[in-house]
Protein backbone atom coordinates (compact mmCIF):
# COMPACT_ATOMS: atom_id res chain seq x y z
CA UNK A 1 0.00 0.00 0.00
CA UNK A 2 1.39 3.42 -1.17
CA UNK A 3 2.10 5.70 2.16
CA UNK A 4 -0.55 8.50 2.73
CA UNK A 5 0.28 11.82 1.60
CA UNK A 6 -1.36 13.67 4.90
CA UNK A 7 -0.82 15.12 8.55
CA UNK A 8 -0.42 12.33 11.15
CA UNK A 9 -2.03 13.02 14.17
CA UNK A 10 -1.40 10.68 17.36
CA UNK A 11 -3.67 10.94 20.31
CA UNK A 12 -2.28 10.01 23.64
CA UNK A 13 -4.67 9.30 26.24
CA UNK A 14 -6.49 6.97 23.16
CA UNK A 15 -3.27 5.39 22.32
CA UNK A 16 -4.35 5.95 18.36
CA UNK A 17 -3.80 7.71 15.43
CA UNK A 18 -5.63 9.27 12.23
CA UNK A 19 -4.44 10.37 8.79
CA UNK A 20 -6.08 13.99 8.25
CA UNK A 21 -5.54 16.32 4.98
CA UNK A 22 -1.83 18.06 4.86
CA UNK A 23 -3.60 21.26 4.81
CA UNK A 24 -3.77 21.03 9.05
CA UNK A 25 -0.35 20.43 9.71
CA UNK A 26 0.89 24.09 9.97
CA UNK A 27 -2.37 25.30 11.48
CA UNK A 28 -2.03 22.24 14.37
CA UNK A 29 1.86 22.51 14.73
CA UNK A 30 1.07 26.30 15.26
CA UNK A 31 -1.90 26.20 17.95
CA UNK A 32 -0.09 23.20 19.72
CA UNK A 33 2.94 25.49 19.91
CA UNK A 34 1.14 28.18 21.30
CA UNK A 35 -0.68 25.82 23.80
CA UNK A 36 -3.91 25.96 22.56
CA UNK A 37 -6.65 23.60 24.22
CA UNK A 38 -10.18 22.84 22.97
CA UNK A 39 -11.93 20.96 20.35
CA UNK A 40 -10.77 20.96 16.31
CA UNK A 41 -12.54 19.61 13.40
CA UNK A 42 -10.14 18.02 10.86
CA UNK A 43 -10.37 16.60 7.85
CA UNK A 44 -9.77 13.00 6.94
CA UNK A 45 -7.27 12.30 4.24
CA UNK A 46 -9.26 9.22 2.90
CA UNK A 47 -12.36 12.00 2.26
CA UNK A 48 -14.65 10.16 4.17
CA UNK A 49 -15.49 12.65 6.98
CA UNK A 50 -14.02 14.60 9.68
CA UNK A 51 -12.08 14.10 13.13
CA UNK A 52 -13.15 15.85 15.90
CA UNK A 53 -10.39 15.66 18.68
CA UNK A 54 -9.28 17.86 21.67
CA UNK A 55 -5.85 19.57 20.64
CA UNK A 56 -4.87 19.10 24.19
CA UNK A 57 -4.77 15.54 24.01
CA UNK A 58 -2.59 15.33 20.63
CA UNK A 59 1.23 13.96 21.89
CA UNK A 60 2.82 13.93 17.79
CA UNK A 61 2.40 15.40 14.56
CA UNK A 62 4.09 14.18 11.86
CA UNK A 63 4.01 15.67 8.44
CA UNK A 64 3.88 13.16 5.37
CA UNK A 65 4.88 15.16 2.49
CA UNK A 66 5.24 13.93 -1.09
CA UNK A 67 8.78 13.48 -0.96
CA UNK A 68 8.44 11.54 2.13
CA UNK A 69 5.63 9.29 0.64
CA UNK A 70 7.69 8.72 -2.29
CA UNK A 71 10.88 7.91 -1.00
CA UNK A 72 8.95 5.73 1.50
CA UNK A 73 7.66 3.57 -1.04
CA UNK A 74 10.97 3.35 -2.75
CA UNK A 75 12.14 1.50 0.23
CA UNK A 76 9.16 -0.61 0.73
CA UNK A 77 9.47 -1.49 -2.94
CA UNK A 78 13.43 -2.36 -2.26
CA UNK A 79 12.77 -4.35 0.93
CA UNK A 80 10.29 -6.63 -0.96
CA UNK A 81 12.71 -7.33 -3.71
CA UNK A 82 15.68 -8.44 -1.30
CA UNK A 83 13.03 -9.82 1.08
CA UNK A 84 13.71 -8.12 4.03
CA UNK A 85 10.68 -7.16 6.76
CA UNK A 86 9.80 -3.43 6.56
């Protein structure tokens, strides 16, 4: 499966984690730098509705560019060929 293109949200007191649109990364990083708390709408990268979470109990971000994305699948592609576990 290609990797998601997306923002990468993980929620800690859930112990889970959703895929939301790339837009939201800048506008999270930024309100979870400036210690904002609350509820956000976000959403999903898969188009199939919205997240609503409490910015107060996200613990990661991590941005999934293109380039990322790509180069991830590179490697997944290379460690199939030589058989070795991703």
């Amino acid at each position: 499966m290609k990797p998601l293109v997306g923002c990468t949200i993980y929620i800690e007191p859930h112990d889970s984690c959703y895929v939301v649109k790339e837009k939201h990364y800048e506008d999270l990083r930024d309100r979870l730098d400036h210690g904002e708390t609350g509820w956000i709408e976000l959403e999903s990268v898969h188009g199939d509705g919205r997240l609503l979470c409490r910015l107060e109990h996200i613990g990661h971000l991590f941005h999934a560019t293109k380039l990322w994305a790509d180069e991830r699948d590179l490697y997944d592609r290379q460690c199939k060929l030589t058989g070795e576990e991703v």
